[in-house]
C-alpha atoms as a PDB file:
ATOM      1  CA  UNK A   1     103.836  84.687 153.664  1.00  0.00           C
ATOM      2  CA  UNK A   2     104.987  88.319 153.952  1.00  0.00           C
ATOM      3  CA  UNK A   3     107.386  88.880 156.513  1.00  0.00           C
ATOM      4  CA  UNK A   4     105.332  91.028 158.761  1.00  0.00           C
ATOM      5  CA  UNK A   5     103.816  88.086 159.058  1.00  0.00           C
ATOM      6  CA  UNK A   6     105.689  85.692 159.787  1.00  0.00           C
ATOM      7  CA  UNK A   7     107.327  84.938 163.405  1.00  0.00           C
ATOM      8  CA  UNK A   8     109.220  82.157 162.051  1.00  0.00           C
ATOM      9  CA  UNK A   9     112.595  82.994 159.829  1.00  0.00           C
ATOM     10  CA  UNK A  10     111.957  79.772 158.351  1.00  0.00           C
ATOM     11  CA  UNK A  11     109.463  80.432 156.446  1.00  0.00           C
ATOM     12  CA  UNK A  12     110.936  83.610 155.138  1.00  0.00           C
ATOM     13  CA  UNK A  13     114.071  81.431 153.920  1.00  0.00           C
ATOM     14  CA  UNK A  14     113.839  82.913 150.229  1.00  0.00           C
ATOM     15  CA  UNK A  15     114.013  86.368 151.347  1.00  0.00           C
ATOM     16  CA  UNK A  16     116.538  86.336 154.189  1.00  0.00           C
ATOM     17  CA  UNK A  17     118.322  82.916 153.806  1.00  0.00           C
ATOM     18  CA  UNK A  18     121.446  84.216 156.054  1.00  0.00           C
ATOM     19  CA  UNK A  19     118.448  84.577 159.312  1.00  0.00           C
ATOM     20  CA  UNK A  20     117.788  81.213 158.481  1.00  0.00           C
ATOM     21  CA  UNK A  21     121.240  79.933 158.544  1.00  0.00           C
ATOM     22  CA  UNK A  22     122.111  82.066 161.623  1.00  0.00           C
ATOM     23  CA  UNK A  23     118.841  80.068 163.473  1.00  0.00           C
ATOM     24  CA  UNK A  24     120.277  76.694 163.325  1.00  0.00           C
ATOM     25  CA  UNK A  25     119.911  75.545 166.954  1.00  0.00           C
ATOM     26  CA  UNK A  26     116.934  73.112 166.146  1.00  0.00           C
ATOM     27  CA  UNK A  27     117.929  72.614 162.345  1.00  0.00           C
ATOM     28  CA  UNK A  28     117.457  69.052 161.591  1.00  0.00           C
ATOM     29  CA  UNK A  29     115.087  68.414 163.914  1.00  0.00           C
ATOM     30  CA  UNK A  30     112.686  70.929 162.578  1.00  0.00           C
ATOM     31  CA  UNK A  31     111.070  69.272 159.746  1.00  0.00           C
ATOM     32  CA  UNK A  32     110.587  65.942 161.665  1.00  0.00           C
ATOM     33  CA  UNK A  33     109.125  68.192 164.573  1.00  0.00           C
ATOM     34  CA  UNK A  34     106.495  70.155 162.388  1.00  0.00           C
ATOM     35  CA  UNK A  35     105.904  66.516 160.013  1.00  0.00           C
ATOM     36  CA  UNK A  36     104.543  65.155 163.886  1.00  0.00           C
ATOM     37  CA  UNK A  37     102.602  67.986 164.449  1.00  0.00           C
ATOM     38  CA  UNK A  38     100.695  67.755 160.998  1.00  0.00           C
ATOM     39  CA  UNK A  39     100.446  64.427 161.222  1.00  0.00           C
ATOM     40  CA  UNK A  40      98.459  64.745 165.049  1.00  0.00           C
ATOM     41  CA  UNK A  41      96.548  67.541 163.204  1.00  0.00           C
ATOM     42  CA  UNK A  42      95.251  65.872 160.432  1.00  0.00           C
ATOM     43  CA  UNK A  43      94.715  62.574 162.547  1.00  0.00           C
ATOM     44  CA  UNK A  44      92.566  64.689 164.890  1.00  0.00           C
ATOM     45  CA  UNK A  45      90.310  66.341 162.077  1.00  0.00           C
ATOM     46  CA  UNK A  46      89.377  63.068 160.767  1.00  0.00           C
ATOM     47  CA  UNK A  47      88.434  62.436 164.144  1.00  0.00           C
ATOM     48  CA  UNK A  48      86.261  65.485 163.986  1.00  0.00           C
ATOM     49  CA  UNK A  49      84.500  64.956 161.018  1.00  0.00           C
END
């Protein structure tokens, strides 16, 4: 992901770990967050199929 890119410091964490750190508000919960939103994506593309 280039940073132009990307909206989300997140996923620029290996070239600008300090905007990551600064964007902690929803820190832990992020990775269960976007782990339930894969998991409803890939549920509904089975669906699809």
């Amino acid at each position: 992901m280039s940073k132009e890119n990307s909206m989300d410091p997140a996923e620029d964490a290996e070239m600008n770990p300090t905007d990551v750190q600064n964007n902690k508000p929803d820190g832990p919960n992020r990775n269960s967050i976007l782990k339930e939103i894969v998991e409803r994506y890939l549920e509904n593309n089975k669906e699809s199929e």
